[in-house]
N, C-alpha and C. Protein backbone atom coordinates (compact mmCIF):
# COMPACT_ATOMS: atom_id res chain seq x y z
N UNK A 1 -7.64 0.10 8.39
CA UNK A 1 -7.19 -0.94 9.29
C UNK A 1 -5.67 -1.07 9.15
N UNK A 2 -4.78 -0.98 9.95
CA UNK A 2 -3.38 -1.25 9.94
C UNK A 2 -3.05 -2.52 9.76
N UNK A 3 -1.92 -3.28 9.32
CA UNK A 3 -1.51 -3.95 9.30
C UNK A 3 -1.62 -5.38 10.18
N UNK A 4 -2.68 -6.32 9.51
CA UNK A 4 -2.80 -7.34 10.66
C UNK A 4 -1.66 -8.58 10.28
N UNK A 5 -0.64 -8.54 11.18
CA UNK A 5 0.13 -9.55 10.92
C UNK A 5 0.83 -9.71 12.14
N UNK A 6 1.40 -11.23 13.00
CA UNK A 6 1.89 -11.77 14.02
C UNK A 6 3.50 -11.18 13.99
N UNK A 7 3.89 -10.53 14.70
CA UNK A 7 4.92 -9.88 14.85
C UNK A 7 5.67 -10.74 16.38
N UNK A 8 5.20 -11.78 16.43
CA UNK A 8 5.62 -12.22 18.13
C UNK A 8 6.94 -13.31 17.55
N UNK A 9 7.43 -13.41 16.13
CA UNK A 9 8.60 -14.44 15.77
C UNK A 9 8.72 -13.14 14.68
N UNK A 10 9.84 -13.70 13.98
CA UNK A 10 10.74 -13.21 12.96
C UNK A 10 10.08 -13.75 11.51
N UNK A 11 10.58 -13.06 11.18
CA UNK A 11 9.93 -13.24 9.14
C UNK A 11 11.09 -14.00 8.78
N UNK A 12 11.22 -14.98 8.82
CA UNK A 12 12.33 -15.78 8.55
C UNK A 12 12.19 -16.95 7.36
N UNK A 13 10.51 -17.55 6.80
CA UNK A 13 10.43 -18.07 5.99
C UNK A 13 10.08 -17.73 4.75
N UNK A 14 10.07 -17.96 3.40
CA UNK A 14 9.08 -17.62 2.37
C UNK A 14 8.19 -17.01 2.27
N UNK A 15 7.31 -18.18 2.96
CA UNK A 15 5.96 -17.76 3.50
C UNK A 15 5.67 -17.12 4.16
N UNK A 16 6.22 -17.02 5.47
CA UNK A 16 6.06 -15.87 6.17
C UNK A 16 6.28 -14.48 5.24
N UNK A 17 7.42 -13.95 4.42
CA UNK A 17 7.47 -13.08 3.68
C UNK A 17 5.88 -13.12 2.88
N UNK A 18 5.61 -14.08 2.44
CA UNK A 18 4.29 -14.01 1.27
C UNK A 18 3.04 -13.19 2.48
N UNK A 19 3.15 -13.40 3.88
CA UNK A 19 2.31 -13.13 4.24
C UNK A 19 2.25 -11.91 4.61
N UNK A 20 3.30 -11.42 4.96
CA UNK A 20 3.70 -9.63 5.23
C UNK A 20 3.68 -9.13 3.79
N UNK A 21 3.62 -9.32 3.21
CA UNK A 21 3.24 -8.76 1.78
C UNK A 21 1.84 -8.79 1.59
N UNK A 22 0.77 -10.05 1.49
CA UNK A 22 -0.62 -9.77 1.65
C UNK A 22 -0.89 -8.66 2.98
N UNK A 23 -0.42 -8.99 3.97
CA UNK A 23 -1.16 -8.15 4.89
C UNK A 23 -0.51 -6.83 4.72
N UNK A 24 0.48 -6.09 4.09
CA UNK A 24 0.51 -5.05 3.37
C UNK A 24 -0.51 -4.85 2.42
N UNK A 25 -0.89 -5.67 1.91
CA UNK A 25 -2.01 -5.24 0.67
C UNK A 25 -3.55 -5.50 0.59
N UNK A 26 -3.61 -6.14 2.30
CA UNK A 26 -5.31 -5.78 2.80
C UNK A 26 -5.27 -4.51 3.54
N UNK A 27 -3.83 -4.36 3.98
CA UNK A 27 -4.14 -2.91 5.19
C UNK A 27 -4.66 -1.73 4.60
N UNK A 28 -5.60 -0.79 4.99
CA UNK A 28 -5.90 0.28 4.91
C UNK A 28 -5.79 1.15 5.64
N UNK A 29 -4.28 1.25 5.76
CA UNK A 29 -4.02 2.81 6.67
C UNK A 29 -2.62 2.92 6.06
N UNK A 30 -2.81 4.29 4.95
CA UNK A 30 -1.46 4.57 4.44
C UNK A 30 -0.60 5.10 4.93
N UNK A 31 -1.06 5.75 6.22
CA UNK A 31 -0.25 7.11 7.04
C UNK A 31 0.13 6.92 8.07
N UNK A 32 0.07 5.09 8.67
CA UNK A 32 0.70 5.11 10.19
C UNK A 32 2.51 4.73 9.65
N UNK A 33 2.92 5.16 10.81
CA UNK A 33 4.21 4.61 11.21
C UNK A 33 4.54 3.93 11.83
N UNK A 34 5.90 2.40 11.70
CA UNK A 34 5.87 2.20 12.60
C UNK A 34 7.47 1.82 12.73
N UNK A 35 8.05 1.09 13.76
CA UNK A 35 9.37 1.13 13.94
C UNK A 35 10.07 -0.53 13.12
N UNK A 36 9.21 -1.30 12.87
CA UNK A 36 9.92 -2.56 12.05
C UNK A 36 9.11 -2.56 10.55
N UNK A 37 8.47 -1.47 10.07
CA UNK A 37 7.88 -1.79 8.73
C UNK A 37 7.95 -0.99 7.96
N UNK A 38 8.44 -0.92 6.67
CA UNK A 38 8.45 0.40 5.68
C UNK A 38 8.05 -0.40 4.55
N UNK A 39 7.22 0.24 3.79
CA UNK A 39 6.76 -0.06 2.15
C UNK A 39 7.14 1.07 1.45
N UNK A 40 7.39 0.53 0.05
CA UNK A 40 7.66 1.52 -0.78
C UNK A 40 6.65 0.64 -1.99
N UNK A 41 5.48 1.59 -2.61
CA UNK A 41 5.10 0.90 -3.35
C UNK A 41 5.84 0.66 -4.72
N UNK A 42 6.78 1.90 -5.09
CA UNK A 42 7.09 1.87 -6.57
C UNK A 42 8.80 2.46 -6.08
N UNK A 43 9.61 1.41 -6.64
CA UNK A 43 10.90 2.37 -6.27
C UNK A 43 11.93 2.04 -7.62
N UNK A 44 12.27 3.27 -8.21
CA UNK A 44 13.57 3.17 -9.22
C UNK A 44 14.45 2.68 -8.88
N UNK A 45 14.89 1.57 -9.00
CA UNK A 45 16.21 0.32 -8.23
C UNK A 45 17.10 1.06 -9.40
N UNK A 46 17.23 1.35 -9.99
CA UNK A 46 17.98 1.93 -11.30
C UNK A 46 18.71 2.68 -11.25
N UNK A 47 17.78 3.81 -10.76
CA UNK A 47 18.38 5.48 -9.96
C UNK A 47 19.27 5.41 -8.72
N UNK A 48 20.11 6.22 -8.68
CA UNK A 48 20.73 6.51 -7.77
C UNK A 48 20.12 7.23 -6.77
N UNK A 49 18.62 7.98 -6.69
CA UNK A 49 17.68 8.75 -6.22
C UNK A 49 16.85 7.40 -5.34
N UNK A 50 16.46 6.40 -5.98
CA UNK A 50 15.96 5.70 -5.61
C UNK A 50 16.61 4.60 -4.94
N UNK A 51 18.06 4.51 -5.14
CA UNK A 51 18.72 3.64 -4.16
C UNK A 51 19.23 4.63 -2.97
N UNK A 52 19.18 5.69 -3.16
CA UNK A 52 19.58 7.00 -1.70
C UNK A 52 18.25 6.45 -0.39
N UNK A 53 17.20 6.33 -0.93
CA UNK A 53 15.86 6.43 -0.61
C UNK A 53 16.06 4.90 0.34
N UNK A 54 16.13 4.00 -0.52
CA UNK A 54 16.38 2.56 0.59
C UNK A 54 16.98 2.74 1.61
N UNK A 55 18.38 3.11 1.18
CA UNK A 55 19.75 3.62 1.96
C UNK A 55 19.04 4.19 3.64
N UNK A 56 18.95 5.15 2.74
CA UNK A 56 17.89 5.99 4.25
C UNK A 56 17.06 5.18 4.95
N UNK A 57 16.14 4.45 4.61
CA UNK A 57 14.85 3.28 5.05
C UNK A 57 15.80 2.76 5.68
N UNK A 58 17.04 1.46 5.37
CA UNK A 58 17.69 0.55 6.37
C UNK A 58 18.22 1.02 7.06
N UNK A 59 18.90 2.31 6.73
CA UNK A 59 19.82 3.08 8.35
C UNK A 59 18.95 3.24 9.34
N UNK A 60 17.28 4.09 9.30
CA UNK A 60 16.50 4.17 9.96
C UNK A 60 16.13 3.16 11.18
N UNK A 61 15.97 1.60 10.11
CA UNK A 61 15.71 0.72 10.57
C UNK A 61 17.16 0.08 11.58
N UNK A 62 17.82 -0.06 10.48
CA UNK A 62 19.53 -0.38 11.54
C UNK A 62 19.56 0.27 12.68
N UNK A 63 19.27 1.72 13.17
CA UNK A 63 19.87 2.68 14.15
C UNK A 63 18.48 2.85 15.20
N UNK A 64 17.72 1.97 15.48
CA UNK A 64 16.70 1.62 15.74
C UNK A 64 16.91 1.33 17.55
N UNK A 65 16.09 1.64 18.26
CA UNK A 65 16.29 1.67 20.24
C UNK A 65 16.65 -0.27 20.32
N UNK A 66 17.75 -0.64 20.76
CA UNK A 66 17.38 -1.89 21.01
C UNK A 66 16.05 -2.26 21.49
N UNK A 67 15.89 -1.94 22.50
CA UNK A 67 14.60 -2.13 23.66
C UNK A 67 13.17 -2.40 22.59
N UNK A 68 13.08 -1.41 22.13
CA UNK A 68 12.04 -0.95 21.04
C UNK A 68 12.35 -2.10 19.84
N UNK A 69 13.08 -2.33 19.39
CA UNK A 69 12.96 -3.19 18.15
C UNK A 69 12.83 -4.89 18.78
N UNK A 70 13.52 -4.99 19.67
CA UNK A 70 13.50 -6.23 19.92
C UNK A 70 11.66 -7.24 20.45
N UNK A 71 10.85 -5.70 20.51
CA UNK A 71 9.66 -5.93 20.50
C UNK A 71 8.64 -6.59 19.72
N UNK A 72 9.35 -6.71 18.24
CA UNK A 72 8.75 -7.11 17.01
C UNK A 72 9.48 -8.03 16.19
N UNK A 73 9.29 -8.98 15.88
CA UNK A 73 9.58 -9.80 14.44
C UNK A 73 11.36 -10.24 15.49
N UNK A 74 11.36 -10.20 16.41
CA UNK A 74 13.04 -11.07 17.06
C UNK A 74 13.75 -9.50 16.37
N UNK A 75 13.11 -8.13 16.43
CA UNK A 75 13.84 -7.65 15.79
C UNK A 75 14.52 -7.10 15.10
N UNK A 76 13.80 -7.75 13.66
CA UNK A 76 14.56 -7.67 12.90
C UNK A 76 13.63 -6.71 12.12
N UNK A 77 13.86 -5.90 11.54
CA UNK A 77 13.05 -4.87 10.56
C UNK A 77 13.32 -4.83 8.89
N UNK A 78 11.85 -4.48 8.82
CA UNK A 78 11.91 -4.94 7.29
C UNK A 78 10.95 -3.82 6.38
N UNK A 79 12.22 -3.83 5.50
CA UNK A 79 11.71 -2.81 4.14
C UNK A 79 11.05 -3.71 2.99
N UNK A 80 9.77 -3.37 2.36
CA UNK A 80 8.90 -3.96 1.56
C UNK A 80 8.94 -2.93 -0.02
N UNK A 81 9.43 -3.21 -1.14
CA UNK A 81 9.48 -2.74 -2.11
C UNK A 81 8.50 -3.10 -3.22
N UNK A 82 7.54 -2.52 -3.67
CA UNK A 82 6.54 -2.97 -4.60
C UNK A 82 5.14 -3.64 -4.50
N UNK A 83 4.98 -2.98 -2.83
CA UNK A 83 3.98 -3.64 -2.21
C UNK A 83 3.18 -2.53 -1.68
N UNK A 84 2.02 -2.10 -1.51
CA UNK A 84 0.96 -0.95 -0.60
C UNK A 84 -0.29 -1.16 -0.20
N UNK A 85 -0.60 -0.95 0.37
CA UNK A 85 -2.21 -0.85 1.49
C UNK A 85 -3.25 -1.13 -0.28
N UNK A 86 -2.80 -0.19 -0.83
CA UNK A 86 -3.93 -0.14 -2.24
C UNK A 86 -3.46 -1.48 -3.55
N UNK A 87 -2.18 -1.97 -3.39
CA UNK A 87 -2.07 -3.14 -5.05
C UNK A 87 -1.05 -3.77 -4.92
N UNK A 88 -0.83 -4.78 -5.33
CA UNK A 88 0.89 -5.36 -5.31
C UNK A 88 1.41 -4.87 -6.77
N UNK A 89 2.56 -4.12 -6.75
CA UNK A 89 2.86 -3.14 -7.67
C UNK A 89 3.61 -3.96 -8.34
N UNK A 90 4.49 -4.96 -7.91
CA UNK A 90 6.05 -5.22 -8.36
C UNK A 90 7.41 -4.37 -8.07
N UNK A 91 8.38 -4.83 -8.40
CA UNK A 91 9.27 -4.37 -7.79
C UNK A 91 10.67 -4.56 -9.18
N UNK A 92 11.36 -3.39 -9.54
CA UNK A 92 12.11 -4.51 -10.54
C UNK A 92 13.23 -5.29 -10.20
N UNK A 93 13.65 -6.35 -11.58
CA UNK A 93 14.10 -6.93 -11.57
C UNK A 93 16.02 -7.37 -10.97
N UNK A 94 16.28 -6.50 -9.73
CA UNK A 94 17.72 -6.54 -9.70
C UNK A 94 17.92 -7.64 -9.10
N UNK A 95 19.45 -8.29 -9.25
CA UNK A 95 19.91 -9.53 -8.32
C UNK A 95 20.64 -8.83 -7.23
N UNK A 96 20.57 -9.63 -5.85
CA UNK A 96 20.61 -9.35 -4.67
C UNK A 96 22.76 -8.68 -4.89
N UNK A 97 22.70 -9.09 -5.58
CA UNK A 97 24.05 -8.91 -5.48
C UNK A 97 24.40 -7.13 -6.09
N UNK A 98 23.52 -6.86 -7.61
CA UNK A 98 23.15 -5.53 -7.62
C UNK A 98 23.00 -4.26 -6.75
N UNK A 99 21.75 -5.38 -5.63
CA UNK A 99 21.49 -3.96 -4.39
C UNK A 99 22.56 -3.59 -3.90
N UNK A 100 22.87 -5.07 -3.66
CA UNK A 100 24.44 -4.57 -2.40
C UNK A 100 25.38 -3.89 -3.12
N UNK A 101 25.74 -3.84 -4.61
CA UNK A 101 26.47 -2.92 -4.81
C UNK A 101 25.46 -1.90 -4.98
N UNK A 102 25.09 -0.84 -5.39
CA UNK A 102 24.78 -0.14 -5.46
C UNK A 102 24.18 0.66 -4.42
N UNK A 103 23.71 -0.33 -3.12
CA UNK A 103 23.66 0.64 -1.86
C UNK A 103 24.94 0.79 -1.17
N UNK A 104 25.62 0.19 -1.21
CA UNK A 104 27.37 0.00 -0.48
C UNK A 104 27.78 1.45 -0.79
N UNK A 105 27.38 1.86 -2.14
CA UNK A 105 27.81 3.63 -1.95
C UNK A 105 27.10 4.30 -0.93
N UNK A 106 26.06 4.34 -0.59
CA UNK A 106 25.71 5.21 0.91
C UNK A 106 25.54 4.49 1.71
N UNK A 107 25.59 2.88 2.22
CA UNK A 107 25.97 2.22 3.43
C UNK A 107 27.16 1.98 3.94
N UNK A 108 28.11 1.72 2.86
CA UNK A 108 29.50 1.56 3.60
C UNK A 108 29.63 -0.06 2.78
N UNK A 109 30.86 -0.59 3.14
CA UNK A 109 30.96 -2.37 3.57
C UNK A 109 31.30 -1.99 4.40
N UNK A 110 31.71 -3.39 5.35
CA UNK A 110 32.39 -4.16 6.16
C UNK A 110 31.15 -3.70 7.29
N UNK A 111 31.99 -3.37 8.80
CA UNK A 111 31.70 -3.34 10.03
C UNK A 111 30.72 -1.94 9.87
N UNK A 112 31.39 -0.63 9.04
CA UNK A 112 30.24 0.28 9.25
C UNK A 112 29.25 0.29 8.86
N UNK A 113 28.71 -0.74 8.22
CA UNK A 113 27.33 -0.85 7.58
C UNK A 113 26.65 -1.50 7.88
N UNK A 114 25.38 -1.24 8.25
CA UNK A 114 24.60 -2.31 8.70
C UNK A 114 24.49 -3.44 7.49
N UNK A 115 23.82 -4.70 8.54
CA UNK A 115 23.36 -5.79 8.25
C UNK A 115 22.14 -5.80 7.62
N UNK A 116 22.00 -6.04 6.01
CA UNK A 116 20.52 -6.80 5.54
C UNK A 116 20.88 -7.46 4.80
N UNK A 117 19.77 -8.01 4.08
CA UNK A 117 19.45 -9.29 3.14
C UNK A 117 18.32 -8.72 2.41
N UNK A 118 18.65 -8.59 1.06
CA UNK A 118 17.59 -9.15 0.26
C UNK A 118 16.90 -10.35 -0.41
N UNK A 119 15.38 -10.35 -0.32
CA UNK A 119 14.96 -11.42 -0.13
C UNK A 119 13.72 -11.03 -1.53
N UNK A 120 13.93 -11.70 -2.99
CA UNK A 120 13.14 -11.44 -3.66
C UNK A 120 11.78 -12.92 -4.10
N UNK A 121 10.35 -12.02 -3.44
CA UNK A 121 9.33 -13.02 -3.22
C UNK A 121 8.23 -12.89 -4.50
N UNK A 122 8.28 -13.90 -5.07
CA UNK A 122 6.97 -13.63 -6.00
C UNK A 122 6.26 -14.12 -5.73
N UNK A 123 5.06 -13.00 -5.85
CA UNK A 123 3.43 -12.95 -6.04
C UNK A 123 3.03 -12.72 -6.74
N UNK A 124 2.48 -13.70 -7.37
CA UNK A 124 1.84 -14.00 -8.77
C UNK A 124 2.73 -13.68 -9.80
N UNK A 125 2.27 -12.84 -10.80
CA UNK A 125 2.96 -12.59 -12.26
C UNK A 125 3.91 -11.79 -11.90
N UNK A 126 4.24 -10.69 -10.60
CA UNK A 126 5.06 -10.05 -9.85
C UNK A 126 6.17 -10.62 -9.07
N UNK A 127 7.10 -9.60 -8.92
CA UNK A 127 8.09 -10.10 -7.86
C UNK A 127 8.18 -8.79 -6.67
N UNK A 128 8.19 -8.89 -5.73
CA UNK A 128 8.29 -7.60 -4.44
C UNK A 128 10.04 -8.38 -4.26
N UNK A 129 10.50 -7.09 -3.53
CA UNK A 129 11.38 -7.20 -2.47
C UNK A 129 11.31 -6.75 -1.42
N UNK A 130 11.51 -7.81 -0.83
CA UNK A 130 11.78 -7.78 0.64
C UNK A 130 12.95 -7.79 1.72
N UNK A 131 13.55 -6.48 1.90
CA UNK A 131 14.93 -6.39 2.47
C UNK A 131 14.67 -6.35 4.32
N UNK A 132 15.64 -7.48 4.49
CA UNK A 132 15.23 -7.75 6.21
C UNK A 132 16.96 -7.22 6.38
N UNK A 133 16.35 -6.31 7.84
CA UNK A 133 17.40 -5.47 8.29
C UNK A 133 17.88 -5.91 9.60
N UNK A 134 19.39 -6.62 10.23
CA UNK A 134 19.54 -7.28 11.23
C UNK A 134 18.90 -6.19 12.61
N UNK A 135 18.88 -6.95 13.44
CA UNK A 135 18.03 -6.32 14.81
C UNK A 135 19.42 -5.11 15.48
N UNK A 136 18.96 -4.54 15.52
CA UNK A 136 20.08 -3.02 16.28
C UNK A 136 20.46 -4.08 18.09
N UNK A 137 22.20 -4.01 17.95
CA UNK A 137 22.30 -4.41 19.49
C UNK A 137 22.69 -3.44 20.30
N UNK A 138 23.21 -3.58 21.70
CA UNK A 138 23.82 -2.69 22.79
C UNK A 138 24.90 -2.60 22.19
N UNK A 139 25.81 -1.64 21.61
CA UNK A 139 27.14 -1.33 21.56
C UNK A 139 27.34 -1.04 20.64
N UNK A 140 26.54 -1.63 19.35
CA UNK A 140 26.50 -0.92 17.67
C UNK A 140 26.49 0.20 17.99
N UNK A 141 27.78 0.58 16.87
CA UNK A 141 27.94 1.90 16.38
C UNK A 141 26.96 2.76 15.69
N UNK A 142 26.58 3.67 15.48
CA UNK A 142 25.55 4.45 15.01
C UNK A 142 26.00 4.29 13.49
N UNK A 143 24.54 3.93 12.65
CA UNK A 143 24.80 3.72 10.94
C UNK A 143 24.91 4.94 10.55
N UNK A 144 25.53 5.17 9.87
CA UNK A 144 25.35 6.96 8.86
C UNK A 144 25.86 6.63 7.39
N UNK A 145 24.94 7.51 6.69
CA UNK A 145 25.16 7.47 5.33
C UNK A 145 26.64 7.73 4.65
N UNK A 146 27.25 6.89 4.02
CA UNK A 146 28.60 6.99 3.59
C UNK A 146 28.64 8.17 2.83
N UNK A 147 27.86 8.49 1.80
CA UNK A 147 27.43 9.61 0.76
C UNK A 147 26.35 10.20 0.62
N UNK A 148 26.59 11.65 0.60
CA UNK A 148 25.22 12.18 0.25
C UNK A 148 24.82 12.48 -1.25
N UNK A 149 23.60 12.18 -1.22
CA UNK A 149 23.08 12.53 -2.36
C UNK A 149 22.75 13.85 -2.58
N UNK A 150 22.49 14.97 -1.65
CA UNK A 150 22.21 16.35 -2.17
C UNK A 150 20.80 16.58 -2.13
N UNK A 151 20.82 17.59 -2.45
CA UNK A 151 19.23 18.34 -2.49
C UNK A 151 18.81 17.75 -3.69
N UNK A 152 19.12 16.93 -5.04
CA UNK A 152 18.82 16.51 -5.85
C UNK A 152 17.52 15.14 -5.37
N UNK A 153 17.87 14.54 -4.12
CA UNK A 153 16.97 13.75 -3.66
C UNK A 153 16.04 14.00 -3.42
N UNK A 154 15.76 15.56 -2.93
CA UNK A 154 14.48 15.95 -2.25
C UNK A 154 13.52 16.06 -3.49
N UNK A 155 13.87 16.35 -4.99
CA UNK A 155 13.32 16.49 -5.84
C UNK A 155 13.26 15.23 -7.08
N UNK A 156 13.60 14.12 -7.48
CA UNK A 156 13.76 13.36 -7.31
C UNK A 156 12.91 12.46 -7.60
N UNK A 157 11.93 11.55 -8.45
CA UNK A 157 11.04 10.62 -7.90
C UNK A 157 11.81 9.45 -7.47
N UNK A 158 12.62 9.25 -6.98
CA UNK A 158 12.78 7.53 -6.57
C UNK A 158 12.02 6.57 -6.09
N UNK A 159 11.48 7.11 -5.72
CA UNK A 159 10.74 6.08 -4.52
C UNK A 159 9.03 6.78 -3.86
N UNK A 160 8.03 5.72 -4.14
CA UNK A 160 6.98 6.22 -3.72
C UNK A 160 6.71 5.82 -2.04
N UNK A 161 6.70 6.37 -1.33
CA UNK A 161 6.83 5.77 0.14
C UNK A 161 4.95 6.24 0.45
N UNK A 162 4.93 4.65 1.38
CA UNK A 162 3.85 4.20 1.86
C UNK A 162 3.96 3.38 3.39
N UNK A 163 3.31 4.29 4.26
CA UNK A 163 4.12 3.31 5.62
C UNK A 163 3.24 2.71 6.39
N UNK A 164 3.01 1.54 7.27
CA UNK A 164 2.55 0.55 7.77
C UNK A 164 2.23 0.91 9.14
N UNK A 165 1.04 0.70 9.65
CA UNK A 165 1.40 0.59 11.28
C UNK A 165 0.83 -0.56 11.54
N UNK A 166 1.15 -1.59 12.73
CA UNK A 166 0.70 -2.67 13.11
C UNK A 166 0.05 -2.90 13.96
N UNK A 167 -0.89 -3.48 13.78
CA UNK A 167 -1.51 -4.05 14.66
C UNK A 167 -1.12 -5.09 15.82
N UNK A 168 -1.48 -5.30 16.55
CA UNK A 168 -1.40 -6.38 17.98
C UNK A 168 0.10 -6.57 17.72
């Protein structure tokens, strides 16, 4: 079963986050795709392998069809860290201020980088993150990775990727 969750407003509260996280972790369909949802059940926030891996997820999401995104959530698209169809994994412990440095090497600052927020939600004895990615407009510049990481990524565990498709 894909992902049953109301996509007709924005994930903009707590709770709302608490609930895109359960309905990540009743869904049973590991293999759909879709254009506002990415999970990662297990990701090395540590590694530079595993912050390449986000990097990639929010550009995806940033560089996104207006038309097409504005279909879901006001938008706005969102990466889920420590969360999957099969367990709530956890996510570790970085402060929001961490990510942003440490993705700022392959996003950029200022104007060339897209817009997110991390948003860290605990469930239960766990904490997930939840990074909401601003909605792609008419005239944004195309996101591209500031740095590459190399063929070292392709080999790599950073990041266990698990992807969502939604329902209604």
């Amino acid at each position: 079963m894909p992902v049953a969750f109301d996509t007709t407003i924005p994930i903009a509260t707590p709770q709302r986050r608490e609930d895109l996280i359960d309905a990540i972790i009743t869904a049973a369909d590991k293999h759909g795709e879709t254009h506002w949802l990415e999970w990662k059940s297990e990701c090395d926030l540590g590694a530079k392998a595993g912050m390449f891996e986000l990097a990639k997820e929010i550009l995806a999401l940033a560089n996104r069809d207006v038309s097409t995104a504005q279909a879901d959530c006001g938008g706005f698209g969102y990466l889920v860290v420590g969360a999957s169809e099969s367990a709530l994994h956890g996510a570790p412990a970085f402060s929001a201020t961490e990510i942003q440095q440490k993705l700022a090497t392959f996003l950029g600052t200022g104007l060339e980088a897209p817009a997110w927020t991390a948003h860290h939600v605990a469930m239960g004895e766990k904490t997930v993150l939840v990074i909401e990615v601003a909605p792609p407009a008419d005239g944004d510049p195309l996101r591209v990775l500031q740095r590459d990481f190399g063929k070292a990524a392709l080999h790599e565990r950073g990041c266990s990727r698990l992807s969502a498709s939604v329902a209604g």
